[in-house]
N, C-alpha and C. Protein backbone atom coordinates (compact mmCIF):
# COMPACT_ATOMS: atom_id res chain seq x y z
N UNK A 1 -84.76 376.15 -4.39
CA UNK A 1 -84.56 375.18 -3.35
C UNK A 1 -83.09 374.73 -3.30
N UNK A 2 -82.78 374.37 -4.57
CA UNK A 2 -81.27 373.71 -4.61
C UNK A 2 -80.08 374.87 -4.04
N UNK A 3 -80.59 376.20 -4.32
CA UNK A 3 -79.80 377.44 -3.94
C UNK A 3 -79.60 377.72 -2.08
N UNK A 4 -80.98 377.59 -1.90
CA UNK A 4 -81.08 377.49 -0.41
C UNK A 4 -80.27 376.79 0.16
N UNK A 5 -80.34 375.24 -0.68
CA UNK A 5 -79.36 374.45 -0.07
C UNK A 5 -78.19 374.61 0.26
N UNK A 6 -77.47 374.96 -0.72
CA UNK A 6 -75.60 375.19 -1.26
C UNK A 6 -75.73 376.61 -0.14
N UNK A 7 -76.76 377.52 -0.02
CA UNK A 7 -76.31 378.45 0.72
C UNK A 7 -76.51 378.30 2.14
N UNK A 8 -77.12 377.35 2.62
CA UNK A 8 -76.90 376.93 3.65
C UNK A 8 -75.67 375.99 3.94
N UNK A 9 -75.20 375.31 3.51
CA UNK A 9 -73.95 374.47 3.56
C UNK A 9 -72.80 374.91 3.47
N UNK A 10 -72.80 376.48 2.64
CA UNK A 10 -71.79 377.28 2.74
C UNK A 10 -71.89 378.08 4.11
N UNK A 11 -73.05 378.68 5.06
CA UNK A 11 -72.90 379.33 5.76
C UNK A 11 -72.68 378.24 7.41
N UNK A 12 -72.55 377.16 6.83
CA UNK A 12 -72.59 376.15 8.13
C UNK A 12 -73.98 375.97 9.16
N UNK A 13 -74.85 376.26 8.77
CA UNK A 13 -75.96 376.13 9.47
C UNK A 13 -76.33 374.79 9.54
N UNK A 14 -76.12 373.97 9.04
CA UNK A 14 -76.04 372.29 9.61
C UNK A 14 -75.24 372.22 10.64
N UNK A 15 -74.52 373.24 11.16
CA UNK A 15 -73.62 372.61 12.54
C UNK A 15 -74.10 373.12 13.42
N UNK A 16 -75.21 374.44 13.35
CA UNK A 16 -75.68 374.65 14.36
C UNK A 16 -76.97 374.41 14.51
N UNK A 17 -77.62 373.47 13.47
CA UNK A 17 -78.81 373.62 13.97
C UNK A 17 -79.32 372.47 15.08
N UNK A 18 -80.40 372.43 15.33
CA UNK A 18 -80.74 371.47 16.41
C UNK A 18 -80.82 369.94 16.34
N UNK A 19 -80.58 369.33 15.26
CA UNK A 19 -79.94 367.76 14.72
C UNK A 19 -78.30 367.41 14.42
N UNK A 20 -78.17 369.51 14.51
CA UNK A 20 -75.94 369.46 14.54
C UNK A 20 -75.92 368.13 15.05
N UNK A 21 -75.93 367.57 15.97
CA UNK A 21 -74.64 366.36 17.31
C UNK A 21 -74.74 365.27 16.05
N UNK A 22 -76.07 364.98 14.70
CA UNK A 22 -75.67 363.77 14.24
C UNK A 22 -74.03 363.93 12.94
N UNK A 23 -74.36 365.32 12.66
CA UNK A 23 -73.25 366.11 11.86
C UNK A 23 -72.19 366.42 12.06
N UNK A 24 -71.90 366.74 13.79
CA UNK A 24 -70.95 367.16 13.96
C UNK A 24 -70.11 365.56 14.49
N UNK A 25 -70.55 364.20 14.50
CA UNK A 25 -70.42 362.81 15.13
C UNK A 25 -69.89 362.57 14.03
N UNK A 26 -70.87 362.76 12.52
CA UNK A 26 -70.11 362.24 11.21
C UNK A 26 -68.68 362.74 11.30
N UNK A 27 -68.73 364.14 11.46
CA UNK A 27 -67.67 364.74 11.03
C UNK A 27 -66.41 364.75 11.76
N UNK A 28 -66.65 364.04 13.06
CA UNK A 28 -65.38 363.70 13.81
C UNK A 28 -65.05 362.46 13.50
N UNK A 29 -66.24 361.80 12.85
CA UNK A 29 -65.83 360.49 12.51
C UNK A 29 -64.85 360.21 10.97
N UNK A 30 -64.95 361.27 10.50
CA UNK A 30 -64.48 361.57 9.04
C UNK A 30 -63.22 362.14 9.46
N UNK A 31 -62.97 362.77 10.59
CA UNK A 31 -61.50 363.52 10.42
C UNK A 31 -60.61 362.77 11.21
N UNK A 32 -61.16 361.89 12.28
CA UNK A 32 -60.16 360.88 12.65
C UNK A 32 -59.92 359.69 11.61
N UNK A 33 -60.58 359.53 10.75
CA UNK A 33 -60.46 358.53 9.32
C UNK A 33 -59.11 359.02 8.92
N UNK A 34 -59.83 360.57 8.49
CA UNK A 34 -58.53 360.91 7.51
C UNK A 34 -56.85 360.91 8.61
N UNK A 35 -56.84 361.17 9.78
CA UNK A 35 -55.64 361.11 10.34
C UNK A 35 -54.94 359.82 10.40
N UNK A 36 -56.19 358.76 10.67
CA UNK A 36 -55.48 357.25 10.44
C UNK A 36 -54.72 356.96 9.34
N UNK A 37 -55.32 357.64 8.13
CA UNK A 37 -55.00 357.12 6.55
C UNK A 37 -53.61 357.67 6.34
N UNK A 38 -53.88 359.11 6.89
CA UNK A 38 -52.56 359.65 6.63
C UNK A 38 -51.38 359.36 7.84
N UNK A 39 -51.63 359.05 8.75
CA UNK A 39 -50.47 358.81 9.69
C UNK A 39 -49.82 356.79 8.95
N UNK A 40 -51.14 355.83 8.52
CA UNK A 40 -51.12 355.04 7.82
C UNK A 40 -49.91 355.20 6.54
N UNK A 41 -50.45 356.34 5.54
CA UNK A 41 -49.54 356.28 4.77
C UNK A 41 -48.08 357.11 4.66
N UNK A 42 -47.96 357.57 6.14
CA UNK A 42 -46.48 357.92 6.54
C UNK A 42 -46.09 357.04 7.00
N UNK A 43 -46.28 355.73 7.52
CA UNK A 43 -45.54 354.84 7.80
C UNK A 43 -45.14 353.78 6.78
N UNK A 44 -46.14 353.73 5.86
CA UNK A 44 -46.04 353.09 4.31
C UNK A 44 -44.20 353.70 4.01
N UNK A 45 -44.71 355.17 3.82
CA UNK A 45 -43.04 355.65 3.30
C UNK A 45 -42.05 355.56 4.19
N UNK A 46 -42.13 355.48 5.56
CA UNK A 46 -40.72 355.06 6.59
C UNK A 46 -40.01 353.95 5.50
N UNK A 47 -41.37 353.15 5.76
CA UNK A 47 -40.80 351.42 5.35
C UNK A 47 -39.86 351.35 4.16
N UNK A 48 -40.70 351.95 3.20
CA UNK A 48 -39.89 351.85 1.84
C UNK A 48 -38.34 352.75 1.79
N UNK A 49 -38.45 353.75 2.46
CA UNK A 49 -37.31 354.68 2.89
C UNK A 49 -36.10 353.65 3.33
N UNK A 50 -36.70 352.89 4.44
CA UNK A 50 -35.72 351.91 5.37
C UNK A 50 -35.41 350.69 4.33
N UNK A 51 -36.73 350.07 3.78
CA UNK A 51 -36.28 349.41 3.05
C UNK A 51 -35.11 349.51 1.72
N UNK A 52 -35.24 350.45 1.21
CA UNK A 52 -34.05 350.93 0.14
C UNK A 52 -32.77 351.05 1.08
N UNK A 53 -32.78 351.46 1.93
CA UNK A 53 -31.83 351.93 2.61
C UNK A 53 -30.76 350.57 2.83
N UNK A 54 -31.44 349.72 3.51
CA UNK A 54 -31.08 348.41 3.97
C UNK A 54 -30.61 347.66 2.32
N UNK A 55 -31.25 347.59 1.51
CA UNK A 55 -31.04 347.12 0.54
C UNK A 55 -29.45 347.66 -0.40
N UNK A 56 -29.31 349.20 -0.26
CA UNK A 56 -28.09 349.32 -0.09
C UNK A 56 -26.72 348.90 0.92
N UNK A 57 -27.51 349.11 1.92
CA UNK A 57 -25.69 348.69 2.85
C UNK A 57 -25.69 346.77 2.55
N UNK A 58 -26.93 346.07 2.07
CA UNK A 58 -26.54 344.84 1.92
C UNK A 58 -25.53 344.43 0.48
N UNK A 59 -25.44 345.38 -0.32
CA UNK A 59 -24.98 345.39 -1.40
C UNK A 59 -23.88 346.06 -1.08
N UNK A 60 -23.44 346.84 -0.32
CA UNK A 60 -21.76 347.29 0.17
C UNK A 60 -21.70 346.27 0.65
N UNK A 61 -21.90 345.34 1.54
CA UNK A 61 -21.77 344.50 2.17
C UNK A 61 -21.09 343.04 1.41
N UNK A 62 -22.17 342.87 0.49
CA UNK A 62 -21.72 342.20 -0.30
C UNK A 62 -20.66 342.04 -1.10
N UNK A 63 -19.98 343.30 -1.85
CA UNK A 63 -19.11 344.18 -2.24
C UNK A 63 -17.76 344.00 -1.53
N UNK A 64 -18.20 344.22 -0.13
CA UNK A 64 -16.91 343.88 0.93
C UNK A 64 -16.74 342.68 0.97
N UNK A 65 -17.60 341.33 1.15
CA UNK A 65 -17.44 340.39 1.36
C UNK A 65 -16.40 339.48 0.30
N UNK A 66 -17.18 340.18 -1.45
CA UNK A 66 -16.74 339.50 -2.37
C UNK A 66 -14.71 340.19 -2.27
N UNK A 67 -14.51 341.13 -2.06
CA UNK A 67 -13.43 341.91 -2.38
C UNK A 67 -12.46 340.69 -1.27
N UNK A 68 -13.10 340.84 0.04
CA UNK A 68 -12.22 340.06 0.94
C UNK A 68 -11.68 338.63 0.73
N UNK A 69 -12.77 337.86 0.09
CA UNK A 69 -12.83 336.45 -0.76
C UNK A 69 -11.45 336.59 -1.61
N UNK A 70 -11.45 337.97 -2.38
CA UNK A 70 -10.53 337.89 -3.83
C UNK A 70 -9.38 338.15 -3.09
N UNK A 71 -8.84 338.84 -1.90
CA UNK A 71 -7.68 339.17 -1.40
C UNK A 71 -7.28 337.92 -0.75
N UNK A 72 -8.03 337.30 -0.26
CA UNK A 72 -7.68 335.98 0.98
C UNK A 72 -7.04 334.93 -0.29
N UNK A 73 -7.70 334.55 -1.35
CA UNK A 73 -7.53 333.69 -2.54
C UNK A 73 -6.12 334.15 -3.13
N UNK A 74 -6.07 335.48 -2.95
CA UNK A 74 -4.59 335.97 -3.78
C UNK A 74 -3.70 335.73 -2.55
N UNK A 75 -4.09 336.05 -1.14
CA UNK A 75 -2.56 335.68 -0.17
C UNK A 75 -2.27 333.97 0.07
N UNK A 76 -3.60 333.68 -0.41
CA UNK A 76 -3.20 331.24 -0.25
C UNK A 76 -2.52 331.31 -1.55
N UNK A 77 -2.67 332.03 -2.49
CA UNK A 77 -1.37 331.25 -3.83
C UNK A 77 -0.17 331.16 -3.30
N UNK A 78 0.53 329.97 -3.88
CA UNK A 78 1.66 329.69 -3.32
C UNK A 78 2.64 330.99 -3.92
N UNK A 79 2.01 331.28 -4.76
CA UNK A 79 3.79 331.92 -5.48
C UNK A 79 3.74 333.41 -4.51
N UNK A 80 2.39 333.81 -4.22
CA UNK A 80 2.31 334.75 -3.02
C UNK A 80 3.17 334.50 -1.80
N UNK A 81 3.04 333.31 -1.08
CA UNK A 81 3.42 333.13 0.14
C UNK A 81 5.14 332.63 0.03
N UNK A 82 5.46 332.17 -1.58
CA UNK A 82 6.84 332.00 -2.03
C UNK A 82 7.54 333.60 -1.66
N UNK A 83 6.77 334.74 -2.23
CA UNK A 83 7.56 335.62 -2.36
C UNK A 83 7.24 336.30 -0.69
N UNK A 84 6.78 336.24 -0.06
CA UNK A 84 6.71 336.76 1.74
C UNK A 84 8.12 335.90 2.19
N UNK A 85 7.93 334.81 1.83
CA UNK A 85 8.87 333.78 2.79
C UNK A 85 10.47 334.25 2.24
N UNK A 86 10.68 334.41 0.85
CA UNK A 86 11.82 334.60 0.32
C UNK A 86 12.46 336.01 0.97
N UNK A 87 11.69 336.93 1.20
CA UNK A 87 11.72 338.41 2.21
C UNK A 87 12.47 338.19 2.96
N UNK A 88 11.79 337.03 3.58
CA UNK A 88 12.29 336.51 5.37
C UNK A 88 13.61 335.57 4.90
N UNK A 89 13.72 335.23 4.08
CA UNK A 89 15.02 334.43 4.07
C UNK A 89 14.97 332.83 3.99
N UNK A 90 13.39 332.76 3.91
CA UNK A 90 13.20 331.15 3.65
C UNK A 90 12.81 330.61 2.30
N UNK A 91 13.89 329.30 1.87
CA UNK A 91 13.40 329.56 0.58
C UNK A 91 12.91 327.77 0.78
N UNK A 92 12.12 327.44 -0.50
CA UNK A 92 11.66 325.89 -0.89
C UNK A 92 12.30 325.10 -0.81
N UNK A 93 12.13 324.25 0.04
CA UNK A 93 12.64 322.99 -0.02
C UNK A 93 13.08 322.08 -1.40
N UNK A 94 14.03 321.76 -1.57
CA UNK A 94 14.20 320.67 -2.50
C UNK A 94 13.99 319.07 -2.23
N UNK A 95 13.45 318.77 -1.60
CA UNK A 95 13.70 317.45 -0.93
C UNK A 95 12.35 317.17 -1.00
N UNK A 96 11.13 316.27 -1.97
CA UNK A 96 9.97 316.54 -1.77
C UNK A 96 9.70 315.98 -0.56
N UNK A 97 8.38 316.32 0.04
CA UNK A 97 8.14 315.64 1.28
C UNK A 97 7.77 314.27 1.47
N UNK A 98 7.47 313.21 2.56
CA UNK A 98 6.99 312.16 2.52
C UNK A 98 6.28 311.89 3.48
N UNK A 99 5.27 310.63 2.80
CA UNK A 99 4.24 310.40 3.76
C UNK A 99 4.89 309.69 5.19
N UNK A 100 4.34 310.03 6.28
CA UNK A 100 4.62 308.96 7.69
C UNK A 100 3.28 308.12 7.47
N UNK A 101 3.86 306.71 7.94
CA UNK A 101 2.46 305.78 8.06
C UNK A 101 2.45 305.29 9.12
N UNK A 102 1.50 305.32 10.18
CA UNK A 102 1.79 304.51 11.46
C UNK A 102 0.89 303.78 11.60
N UNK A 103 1.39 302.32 12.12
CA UNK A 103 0.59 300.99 12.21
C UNK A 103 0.04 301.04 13.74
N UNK A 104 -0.71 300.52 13.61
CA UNK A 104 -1.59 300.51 14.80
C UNK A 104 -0.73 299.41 15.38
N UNK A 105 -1.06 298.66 16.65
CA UNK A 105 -0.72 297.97 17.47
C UNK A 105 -1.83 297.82 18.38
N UNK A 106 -2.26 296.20 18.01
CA UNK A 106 -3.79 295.65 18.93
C UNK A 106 -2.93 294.78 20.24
C-alpha cells in the first residue's frame, strides 16, 4: 500500500486525477508563498546592502567634517594669521587697543 502510494506521487497522478483542482489550488497556493518569501527576502538584503553602504559615506563624512574643524582651528590661530599678514606687509600693532564707551543721552 505504502509503495502504491510513493509510486503514485512520483508518477503525478494526484494532478490528474478527478479531485486534481483541490491539489493543483494547494499547489499554486504554495508557489506563490514561496515567491513572496523569496522576493521578501531579496528586499531584506537591498536594505542591509544600502544600509552598510550609507553607514559608510556617513563616516567619510564625518572624517571630512572633523578634518575641516582641524584646518579652520589651525587658520583662527593668531600666529597663523601673524604669518599671512607679515607676507602682505602688515605687521602688529604696538599700541594696545582701547575700549570706546558711549553714553547714552535721554
Amino acid at each position: 500500500m505504502i509503495k502504491k502510494g510513493i509510486y503514485s506521487a512520483l508518477r503525478g497522478t494526484f494532478l490528474v486525477s478527478d479531485d486534481s483542482f483541490k491539489n493543483w489550488r494547494f499547489i499554486l497556493f504554495l508557489s506563490a508563498l514561496a515567491v513572496v518569501m523569496i522576493e521578501s527576502s531579496h528586499r531584506a538584503d537591498r536594505k542591509v546592502y544600502e544600509i552598510a553602504k550609507l553607514n559608510e559615506d556617513l563616516k567619510e563624512l564625518r572624517s571630512e567634517l572633523i578634518d575641516g574643524r582641524k584646518r579652520l582651528m589651525h587658520l583662527r590661530m593668531e600666529s597663523s594669521v601673524r604669518k599671512k599678514l607679515l607676507v602682505k606687509g602688515i605687521l602688529p600693532s604696538d599700541v594696545p587697543p582701547k575700549k570706546i564707551k558711549v553714553k547714552r543721552q535721554n
